[in-house]
Protein backbone atom coordinates (compact mmCIF):
# COMPACT_ATOMS: atom_id res chain seq x y z
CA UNK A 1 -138.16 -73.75 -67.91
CA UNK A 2 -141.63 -73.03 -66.66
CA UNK A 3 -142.88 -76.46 -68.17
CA UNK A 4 -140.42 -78.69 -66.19
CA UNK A 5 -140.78 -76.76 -62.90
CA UNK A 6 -144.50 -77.45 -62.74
CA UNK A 7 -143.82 -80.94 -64.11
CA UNK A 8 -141.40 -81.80 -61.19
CA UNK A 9 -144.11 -79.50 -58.66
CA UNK A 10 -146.34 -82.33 -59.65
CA UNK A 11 -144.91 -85.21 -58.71
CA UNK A 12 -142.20 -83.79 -55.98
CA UNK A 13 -144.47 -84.38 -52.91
CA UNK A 14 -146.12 -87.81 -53.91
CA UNK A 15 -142.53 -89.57 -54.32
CA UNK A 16 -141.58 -88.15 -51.41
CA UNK A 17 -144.87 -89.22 -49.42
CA UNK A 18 -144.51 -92.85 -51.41
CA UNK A 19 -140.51 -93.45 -50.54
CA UNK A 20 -141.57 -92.15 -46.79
CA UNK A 21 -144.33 -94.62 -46.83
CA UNK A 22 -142.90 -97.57 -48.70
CA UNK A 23 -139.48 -97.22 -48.38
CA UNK A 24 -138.61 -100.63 -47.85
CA UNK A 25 -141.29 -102.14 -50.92
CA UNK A 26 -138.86 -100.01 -53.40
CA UNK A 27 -135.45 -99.78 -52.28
CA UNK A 28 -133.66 -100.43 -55.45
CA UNK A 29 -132.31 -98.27 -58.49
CA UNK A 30 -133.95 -99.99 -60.90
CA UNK A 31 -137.66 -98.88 -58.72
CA UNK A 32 -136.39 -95.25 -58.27
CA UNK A 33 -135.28 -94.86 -61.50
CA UNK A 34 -139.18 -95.98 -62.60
CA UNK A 35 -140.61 -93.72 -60.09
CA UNK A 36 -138.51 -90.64 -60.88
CA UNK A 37 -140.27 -91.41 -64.24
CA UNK A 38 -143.01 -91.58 -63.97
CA UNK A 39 -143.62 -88.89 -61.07
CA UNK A 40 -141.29 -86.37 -62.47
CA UNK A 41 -140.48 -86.80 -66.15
CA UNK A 42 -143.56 -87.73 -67.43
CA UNK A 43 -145.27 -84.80 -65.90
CA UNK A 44 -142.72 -82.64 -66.80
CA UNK A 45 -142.92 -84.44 -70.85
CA UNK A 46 -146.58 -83.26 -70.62
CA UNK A 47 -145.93 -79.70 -69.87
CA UNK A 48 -143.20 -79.33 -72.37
CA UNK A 49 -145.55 -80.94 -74.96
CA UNK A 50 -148.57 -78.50 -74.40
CA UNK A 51 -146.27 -76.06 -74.42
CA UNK A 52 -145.59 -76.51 -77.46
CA UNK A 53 -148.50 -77.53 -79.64
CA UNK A 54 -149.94 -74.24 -77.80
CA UNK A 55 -147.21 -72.11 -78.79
CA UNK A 56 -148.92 -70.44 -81.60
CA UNK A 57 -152.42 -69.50 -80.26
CA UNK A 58 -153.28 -66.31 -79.21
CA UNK A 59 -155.31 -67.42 -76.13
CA UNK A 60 -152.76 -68.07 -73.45
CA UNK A 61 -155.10 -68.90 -71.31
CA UNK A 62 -155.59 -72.24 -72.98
CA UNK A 63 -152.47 -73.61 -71.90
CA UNK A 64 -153.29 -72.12 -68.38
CA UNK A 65 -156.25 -74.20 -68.17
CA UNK A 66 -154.51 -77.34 -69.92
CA UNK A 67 -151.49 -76.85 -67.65
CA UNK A 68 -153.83 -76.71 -64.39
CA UNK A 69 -155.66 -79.47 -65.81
CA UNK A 70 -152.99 -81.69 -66.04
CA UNK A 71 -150.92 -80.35 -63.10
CA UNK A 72 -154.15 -81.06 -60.67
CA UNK A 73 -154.96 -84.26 -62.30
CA UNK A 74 -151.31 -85.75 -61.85
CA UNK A 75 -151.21 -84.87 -58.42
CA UNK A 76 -153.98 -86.65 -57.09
CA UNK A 77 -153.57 -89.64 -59.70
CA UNK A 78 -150.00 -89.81 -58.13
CA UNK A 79 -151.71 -89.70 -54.41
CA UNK A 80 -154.22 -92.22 -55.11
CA UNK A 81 -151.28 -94.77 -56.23
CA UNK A 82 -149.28 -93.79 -53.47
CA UNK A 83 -152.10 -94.65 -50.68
CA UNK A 84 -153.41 -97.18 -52.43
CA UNK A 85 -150.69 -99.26 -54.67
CA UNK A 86 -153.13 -99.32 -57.88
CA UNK A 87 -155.38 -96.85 -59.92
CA UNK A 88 -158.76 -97.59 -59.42
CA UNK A 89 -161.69 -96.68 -61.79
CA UNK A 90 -164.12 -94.90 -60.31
CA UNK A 91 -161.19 -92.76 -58.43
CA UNK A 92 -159.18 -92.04 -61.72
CA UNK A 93 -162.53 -90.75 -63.19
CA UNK A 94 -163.21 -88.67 -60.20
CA UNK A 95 -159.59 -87.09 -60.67
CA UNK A 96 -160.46 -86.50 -63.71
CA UNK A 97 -163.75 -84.93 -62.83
CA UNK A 98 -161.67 -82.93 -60.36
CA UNK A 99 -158.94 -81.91 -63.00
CA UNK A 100 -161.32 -80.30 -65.35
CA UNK A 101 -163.20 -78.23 -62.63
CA UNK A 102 -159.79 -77.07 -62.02
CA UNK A 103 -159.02 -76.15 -65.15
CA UNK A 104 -162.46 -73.84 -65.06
CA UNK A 105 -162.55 -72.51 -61.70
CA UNK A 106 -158.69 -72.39 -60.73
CA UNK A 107 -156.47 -72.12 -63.72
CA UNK A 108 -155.48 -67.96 -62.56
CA UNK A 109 -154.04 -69.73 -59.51
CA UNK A 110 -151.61 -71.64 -61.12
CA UNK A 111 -148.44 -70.68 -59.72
CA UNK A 112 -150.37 -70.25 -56.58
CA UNK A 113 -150.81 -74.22 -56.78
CA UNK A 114 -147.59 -75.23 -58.11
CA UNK A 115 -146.01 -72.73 -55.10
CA UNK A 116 -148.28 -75.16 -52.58
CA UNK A 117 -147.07 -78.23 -54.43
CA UNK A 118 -143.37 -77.46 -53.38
CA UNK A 119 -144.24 -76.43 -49.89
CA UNK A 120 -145.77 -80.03 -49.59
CA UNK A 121 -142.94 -81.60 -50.97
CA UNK A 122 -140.41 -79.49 -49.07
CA UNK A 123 -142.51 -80.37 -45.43
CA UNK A 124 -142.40 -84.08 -46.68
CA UNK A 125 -138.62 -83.88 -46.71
CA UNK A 126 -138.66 -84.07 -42.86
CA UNK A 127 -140.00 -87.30 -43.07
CA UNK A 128 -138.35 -89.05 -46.16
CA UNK A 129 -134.20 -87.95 -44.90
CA UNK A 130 -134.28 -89.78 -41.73
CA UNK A 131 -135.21 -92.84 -43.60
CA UNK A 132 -132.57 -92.27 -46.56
CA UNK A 133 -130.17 -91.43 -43.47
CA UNK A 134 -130.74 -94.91 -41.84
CA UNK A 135 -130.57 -96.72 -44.96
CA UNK A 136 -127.11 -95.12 -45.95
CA UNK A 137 -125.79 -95.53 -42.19
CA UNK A 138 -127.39 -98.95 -41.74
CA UNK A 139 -125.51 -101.66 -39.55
CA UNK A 140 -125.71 -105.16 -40.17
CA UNK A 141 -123.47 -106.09 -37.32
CA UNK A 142 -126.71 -107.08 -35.62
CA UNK A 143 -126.86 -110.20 -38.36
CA UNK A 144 -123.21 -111.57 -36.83
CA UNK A 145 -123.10 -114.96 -35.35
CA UNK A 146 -121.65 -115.26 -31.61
CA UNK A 147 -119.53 -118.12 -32.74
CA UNK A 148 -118.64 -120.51 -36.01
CA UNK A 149 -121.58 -122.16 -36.99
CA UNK A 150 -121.52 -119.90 -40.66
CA UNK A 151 -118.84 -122.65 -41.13
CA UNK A 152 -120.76 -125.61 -39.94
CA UNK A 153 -119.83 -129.06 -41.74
CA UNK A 154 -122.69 -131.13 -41.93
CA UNK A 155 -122.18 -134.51 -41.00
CA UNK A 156 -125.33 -135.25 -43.05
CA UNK A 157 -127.09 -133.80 -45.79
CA UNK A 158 -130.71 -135.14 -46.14
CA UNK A 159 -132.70 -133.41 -48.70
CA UNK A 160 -134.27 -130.30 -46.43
CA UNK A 161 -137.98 -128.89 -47.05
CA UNK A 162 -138.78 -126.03 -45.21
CA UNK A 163 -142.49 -125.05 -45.37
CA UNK A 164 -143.90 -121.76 -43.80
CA UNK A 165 -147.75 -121.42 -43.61
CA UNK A 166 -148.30 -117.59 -42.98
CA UNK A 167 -150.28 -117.30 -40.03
CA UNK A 168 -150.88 -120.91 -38.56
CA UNK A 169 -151.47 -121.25 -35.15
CA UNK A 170 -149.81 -124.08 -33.19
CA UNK A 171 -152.09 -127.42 -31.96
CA UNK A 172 -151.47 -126.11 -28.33
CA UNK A 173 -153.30 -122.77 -28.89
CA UNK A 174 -156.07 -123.54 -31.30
CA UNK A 175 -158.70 -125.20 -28.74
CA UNK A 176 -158.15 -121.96 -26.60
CA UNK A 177 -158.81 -118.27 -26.71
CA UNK A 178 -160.83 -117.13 -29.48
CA UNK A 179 -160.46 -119.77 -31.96
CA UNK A 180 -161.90 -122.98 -29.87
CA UNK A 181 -161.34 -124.99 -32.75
CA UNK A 182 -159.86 -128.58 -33.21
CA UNK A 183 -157.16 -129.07 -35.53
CA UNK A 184 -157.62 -133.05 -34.86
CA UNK A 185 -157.71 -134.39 -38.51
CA UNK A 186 -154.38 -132.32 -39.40
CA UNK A 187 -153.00 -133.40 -36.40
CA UNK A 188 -153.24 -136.92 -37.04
CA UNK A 189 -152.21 -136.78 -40.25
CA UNK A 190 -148.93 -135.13 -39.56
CA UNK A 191 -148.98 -137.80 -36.50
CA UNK A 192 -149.58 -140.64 -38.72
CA UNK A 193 -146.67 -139.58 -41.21
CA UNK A 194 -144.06 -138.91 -38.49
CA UNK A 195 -144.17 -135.58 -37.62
CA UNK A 196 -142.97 -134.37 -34.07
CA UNK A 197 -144.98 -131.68 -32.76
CA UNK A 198 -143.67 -129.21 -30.52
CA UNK A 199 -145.98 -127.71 -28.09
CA UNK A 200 -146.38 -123.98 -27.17
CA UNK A 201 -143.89 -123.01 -30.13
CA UNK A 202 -144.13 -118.99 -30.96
CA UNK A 203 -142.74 -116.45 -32.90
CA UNK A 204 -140.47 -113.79 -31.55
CA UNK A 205 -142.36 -111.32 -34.04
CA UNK A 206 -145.61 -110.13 -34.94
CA UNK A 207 -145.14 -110.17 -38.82
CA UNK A 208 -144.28 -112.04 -41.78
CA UNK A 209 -140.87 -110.04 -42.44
CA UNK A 210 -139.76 -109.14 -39.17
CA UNK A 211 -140.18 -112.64 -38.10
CA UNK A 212 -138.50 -114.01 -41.16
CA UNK A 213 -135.39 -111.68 -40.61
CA UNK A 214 -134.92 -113.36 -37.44
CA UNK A 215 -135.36 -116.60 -38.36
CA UNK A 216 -132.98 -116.29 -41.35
CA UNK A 217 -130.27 -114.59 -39.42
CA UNK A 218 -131.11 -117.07 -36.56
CA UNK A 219 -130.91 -113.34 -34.39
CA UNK A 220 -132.70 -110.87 -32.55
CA UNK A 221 -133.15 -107.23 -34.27
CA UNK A 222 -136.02 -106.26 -31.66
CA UNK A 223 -137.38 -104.59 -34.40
CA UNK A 224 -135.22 -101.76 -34.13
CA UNK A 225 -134.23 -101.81 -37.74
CA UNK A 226 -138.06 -101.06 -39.74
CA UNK A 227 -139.89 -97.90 -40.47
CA UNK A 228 -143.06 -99.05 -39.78
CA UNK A 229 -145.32 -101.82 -37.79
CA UNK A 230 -144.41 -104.71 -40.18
CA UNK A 231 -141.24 -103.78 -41.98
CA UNK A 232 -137.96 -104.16 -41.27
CA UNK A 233 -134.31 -102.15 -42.78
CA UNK A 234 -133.35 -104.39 -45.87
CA UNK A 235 -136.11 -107.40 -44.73
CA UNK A 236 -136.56 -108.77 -48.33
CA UNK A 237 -132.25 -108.38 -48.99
CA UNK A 238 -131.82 -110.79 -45.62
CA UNK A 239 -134.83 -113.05 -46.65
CA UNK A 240 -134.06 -113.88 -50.30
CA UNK A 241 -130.68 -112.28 -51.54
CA UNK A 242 -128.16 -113.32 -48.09
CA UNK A 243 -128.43 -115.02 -44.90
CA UNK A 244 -126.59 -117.07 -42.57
CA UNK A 245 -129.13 -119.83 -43.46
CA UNK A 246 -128.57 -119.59 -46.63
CA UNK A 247 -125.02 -119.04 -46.53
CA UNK A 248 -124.22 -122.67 -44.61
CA UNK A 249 -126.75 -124.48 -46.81
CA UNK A 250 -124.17 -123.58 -49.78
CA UNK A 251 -121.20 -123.99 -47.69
CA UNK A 252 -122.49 -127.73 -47.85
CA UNK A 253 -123.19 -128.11 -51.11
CA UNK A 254 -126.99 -127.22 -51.14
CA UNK A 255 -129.03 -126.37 -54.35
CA UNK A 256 -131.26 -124.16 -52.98
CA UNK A 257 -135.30 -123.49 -53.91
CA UNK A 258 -137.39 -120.58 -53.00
CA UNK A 259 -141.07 -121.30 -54.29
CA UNK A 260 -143.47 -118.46 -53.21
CA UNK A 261 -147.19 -118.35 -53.59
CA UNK A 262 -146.74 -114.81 -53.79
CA UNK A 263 -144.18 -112.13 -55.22
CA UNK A 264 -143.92 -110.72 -50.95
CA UNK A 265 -139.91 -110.61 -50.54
CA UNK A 266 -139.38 -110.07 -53.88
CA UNK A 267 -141.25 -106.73 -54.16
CA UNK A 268 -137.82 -104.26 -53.72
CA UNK A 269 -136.21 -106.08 -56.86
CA UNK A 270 -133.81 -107.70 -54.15
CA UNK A 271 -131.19 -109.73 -55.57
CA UNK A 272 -132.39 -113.20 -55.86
CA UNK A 273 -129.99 -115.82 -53.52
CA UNK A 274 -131.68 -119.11 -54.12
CA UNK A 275 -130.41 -120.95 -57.42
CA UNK A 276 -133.95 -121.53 -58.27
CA UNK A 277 -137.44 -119.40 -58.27
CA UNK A 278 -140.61 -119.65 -59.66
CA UNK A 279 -140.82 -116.21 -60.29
CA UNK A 280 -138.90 -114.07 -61.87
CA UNK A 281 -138.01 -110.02 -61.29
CA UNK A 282 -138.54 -109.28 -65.21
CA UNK A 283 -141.76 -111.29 -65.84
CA UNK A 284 -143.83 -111.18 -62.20
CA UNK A 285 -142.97 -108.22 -60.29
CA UNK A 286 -144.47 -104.65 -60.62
CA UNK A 287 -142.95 -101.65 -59.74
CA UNK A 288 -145.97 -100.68 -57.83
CA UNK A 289 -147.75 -103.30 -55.33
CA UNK A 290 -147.55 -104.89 -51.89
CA UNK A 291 -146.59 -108.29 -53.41
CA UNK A 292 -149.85 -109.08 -53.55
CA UNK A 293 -150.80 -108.78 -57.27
CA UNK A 294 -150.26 -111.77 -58.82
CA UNK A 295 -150.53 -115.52 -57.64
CA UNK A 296 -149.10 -118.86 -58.66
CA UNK A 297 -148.77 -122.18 -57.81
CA UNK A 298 -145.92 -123.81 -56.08
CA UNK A 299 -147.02 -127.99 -56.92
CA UNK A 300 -145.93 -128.46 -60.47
CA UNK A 301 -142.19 -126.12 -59.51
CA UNK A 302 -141.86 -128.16 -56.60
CA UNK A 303 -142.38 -131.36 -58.31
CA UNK A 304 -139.97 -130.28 -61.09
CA UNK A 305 -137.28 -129.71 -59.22
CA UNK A 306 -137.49 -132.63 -56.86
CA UNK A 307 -137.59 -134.64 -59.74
CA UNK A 308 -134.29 -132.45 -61.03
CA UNK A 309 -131.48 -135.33 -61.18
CA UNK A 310 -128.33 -133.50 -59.39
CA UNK A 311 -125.66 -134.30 -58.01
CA UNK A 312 -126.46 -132.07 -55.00
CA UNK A 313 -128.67 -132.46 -51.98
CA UNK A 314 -131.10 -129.74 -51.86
CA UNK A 315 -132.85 -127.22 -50.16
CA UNK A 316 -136.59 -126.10 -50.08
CA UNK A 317 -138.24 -122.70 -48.97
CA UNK A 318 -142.17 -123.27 -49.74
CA UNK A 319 -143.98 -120.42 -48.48
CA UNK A 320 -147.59 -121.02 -48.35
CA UNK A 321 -149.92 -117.97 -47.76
CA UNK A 322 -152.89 -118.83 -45.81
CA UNK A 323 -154.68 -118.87 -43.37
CA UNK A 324 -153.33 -115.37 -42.58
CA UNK A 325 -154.64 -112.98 -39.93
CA UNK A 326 -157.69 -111.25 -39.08
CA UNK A 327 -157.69 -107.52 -41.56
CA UNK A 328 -154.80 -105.23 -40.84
CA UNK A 329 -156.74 -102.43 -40.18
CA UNK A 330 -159.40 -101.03 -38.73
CA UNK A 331 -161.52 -99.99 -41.36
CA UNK A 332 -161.63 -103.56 -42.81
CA UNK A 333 -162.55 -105.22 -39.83
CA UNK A 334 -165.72 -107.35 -40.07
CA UNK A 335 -165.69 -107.70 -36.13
CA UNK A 336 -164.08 -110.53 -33.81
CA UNK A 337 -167.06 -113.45 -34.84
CA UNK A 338 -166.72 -113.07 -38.69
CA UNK A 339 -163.00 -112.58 -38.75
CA UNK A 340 -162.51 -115.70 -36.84
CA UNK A 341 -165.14 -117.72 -39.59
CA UNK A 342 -163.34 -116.64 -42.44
CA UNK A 343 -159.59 -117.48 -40.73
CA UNK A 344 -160.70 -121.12 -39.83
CA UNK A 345 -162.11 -121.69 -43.33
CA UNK A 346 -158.75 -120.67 -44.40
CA UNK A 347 -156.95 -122.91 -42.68
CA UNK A 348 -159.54 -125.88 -43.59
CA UNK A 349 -158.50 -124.75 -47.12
CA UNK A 350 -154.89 -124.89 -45.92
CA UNK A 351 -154.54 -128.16 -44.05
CA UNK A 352 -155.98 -129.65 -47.63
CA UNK A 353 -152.67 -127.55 -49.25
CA UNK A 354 -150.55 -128.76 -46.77
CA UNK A 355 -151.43 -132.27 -46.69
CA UNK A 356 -150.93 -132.50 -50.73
CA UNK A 357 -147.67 -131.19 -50.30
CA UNK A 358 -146.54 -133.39 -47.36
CA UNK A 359 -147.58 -136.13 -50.07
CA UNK A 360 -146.13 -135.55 -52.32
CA UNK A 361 -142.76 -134.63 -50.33
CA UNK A 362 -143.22 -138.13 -48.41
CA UNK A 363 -143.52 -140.03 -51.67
CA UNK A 364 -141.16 -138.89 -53.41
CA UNK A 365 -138.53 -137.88 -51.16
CA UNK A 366 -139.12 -140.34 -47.51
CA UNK A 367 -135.59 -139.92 -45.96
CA UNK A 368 -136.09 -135.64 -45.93
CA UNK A 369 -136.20 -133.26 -43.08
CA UNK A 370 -139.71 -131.70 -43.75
CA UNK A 371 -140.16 -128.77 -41.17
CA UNK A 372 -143.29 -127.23 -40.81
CA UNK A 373 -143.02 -123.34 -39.24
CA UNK A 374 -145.52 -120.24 -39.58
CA UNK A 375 -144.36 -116.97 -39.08
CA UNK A 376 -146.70 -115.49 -36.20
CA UNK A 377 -150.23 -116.37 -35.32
CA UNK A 378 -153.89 -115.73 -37.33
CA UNK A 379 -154.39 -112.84 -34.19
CA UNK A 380 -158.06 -114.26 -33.93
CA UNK A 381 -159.86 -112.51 -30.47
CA UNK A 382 -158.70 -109.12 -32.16
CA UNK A 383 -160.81 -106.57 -34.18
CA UNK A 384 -157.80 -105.92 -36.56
CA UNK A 385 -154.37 -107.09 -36.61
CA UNK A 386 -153.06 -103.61 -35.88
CA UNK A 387 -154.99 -103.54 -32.55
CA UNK A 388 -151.20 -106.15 -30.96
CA UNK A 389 -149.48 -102.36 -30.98
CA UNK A 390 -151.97 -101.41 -28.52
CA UNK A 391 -150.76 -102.37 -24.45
CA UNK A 392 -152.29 -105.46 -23.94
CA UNK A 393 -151.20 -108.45 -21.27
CA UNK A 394 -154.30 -110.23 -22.26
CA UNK A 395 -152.18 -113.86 -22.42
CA UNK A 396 -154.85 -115.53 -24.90
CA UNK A 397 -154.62 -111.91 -27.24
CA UNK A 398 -150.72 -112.25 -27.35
CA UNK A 399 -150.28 -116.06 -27.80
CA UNK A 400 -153.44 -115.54 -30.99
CA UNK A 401 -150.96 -113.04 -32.15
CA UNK A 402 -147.30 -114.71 -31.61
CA UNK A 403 -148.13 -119.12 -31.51
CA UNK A 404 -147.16 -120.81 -34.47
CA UNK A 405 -146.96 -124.19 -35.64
CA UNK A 406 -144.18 -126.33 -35.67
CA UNK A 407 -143.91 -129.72 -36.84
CA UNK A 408 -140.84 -131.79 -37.66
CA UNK A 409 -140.52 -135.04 -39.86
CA UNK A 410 -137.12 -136.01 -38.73
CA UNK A 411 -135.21 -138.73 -40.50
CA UNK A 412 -136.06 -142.23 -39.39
CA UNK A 413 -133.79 -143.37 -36.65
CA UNK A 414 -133.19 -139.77 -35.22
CA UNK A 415 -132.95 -140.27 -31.43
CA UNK A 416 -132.63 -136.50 -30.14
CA UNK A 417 -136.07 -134.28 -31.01
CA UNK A 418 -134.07 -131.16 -29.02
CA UNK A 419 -137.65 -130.36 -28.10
CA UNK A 420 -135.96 -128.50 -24.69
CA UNK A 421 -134.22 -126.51 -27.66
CA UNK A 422 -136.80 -125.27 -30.03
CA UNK A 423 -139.43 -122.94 -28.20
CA UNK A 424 -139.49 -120.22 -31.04
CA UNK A 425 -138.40 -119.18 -34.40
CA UNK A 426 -135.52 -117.71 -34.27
CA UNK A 427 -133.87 -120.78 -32.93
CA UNK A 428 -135.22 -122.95 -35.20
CA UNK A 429 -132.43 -123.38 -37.77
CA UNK A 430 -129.45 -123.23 -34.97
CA UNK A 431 -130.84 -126.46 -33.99
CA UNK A 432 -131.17 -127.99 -37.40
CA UNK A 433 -127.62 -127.15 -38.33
CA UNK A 434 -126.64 -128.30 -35.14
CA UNK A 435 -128.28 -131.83 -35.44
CA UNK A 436 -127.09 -132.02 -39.20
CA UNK A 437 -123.46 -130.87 -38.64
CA UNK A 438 -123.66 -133.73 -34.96
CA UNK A 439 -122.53 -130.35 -33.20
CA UNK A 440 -124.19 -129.90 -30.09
CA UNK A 441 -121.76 -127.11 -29.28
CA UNK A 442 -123.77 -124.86 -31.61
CA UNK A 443 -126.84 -125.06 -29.05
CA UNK A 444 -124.71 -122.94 -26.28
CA UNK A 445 -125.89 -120.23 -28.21
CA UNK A 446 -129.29 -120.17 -28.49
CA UNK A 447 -130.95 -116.67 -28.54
CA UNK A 448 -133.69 -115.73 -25.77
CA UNK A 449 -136.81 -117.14 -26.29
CA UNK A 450 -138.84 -114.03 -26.21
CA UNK A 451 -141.78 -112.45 -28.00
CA UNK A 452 -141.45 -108.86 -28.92
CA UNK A 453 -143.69 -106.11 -30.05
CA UNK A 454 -143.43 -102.11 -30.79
CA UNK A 455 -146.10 -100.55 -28.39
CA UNK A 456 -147.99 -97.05 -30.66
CA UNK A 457 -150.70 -97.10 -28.02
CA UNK A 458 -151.57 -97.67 -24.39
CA UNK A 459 -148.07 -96.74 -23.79
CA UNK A 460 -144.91 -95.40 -23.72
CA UNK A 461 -144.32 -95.68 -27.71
CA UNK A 462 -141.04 -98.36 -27.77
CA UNK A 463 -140.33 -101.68 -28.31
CA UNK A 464 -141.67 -104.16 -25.46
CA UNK A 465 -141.02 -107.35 -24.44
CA UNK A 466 -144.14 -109.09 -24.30
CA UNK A 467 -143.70 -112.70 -23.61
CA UNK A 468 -140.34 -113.92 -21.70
CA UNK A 469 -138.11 -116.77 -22.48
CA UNK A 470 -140.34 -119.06 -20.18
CA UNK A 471 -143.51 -117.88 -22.06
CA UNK A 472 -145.15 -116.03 -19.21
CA UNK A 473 -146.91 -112.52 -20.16
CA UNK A 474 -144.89 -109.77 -19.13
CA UNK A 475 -144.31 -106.10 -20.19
CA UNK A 476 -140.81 -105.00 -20.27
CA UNK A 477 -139.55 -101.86 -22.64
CA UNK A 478 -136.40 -102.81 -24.05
């Protein structure tokens, strides 16, 4: 029995510290049954084997020194993937380093270590069963609709092309602040091709899935349903397994299309919702990662499938990655000046993407709804991303962090823009169904027009309204 304790000593604390930390990345049974693996059976396998190809030698303290070895060796190897998502080189060989001095220098401590290894994994406990606790008493009642629009008829059903460029700031925003950049050749181009731009558009989120819950469920959670700064309860389940939005487009007959540049929502093996995918849970998605791992392209999919001869109109989710944000964190920072270079020769690199889609989409398909919406703001004018949970009422800070583009190519002969209507995300697709289903009744219940952020610093820790439904600055904890 001695074997398997120390296996499961091993790996106890790091899937602990990993579920704590990632708990919404690996949500599924398939993931826990590969991380109950490989952090406690395989371990434990090890132990039992040098048990017993050491069973017959008389020096014992062999398979003290192997058992350390290993035992020390695991631990960190398991730490390493839980911090960092990936075993890196020059770290695994510097566990291994590690390991063998261990195996010299600490092996008559053994039981001493493996004793340490289930303190740690009994004081990480306290943080992992609150999180299992809200999972297993989570409430989705938040996700309900204040009237019927989950049965909306549409009236019409153009083909619908929904494009999300992560971290695009809107036309109104990008000569200001910060960025003092002109976006005139994009402009014009959407101009020239029919797009309606809407001014002063924002998210009501600072992040890609908190602000895609919302605008999927077409509700506020005010982030009181995450873990952490960018997560949110379940985020990847609303986004790509069931929504509202998705739930009407079917009602009306919609084959629906979810083409990714990368493998983000899919990354807790959620249950995939749209009909069709370019990538696929077996094939493209690891059991470790951020969703960050592995690339592809979304042209030659999107062209398939437009070119797909159905008997259905259809719906598009094209989620484009760039330009992004300034770094996360701190520590990657290359300060305000170089952050800002490398975000507008992103988006130069994006407006190129963007108009090569819109092409295509144009030529191929001229009486579609193409929408154009990012998800917050690049956040250029900060250090580091992270720096928005930090008090600010710095108006230029908070409208790099929450303005986002919005551009509409409405169907020609559309008379009503509803550009008194759509002011932020989460209203975006109330108004579309609206306009498709010739409802106007559905607008009565708009949600509030607000930016929100969770404060860490500077402040009372909570969640704060930042900008009000009129867009003016304020600082309100909810």
């Amino acid at each position: 029995m001695f074997p398997i304790a120390l296996g499961i000593a091993t790996g106890l604390y790091p899937l602990f510290f990993y579920y704590t930390s990632n708990f919404t990345l690996v949500s599924s049974i398939k993931q826990l049954l590969f991380f109950v693996g490989l952090f406690l059976a395989l371990p434990a396998a090890i132990f039992v084997f040098v048990q017993f190809v050491t069973r017959k030698t008389n020096k014992a303290v062999w398979r003290e020194r192997l058992y350390t070895f290993f035992s020390v060796s695991f631990f960190l190897m398991f730490i390493q993937i839980c911090l960092l998502a990936e075993a890196k080189p020059l770290y695994s060989f510097l566990i291994v380093l590690l390991g063998i001095a261990a195996a010299y220098l600490l092996y008559k401590f053994l039981r001493k270590i493996m004793a340490l290894q289930y303190i740690l994994a009994f004081i990480g406990l306290f943080s992992l069963v609150p999180i299992v606790y809200k999972q297993l008493t989570y409430d989705s009642d938040w996700m309900k609709q204040p009237d019927a629009i989950t049965q909306a008829k549409f009236v019409t059903k153009p083909n619908v092309y929904y494009i999300q460029p992560d971290g695009y700031l809107n036309f109104s925003e990008i000569e200001k602040g910060a960025y003092q950049y002109k976006n005139n050749d994009f402009k014009q181009f959407l101009e020239k091709n029919r797009f309606t731009l809407y001014d002063d558009f924002r998210s009501n989120y600072t992040a890609t899935l908190p602000s895609n819950a919302s605008l999927f469920t077409m509700r506020h959670h005010y982030n009181n349903h995450g873990f952490n700064l960018s997560e949110v309860l379940n985020g990847r389940e609303i986004v790509v397994t069931k929504n509202p939005v998705l739930d009407i487009f079917k009602n009306n007959g919609y084959k629906t299309y979810f083409l990714p540049e990368w493998p983000f929502f899919l990354t807790s093996f959620a249950e995939m919702g749209y009909d069709e995918c370019n990538f696929t849970l077996e094939e493209d998605v690891s059991f470790v990662g951020k969703g960050y791992y592995k690339q592809k392209d979304i042209f030659e999919p999107l062209q398939t499938f437009m070119a797909e001869e159905i008997d259905q109109p259809k719906y598009f989710f094209l989620q484009v990655f760039s330009p992004g944000h300034v770094e996360f964190f701190e520590k990657d920072t290359e300060g305000i000046e170089e952050e800002r270079k490398q975000y507008l020769e992103r988006l130069e690199a994006t407006n190129t993407k963007l108009e090569a889609l819109i092409n295509t989409i144009v030529a191929n398909d001229p009486s579609a709804i193409i929408a154009i919406l990012s998800d917050h703001g690049g956040y250029v004018g900060f250090e580091f991303m992270e720096q928005i949970h930090t008090k600010t009422t710095n108006r230029d800070l908070l409208y790099s962090g929450f303005s986002t583009q919005m551009a509409i190519r409405w169907p020609e002969g559309t008379k009503n823009f509803y550009t008194d209507q759509l002011k932020t995300n989460v209203n975006f697709f109330r108004v579309l169904f609206s306009h498709l289903a010739n409802n106007p009744a559905y607008l009565e219940h708009l949600e509030e027009d607000a930016s929100f952020v969770t404060i860490q610093k500077g402040a009372a820790k909570g969640v704060y309204k930042c900008i009000d439904d009129d867009g003016t600055i304020v600082f309100e904890k909810l």
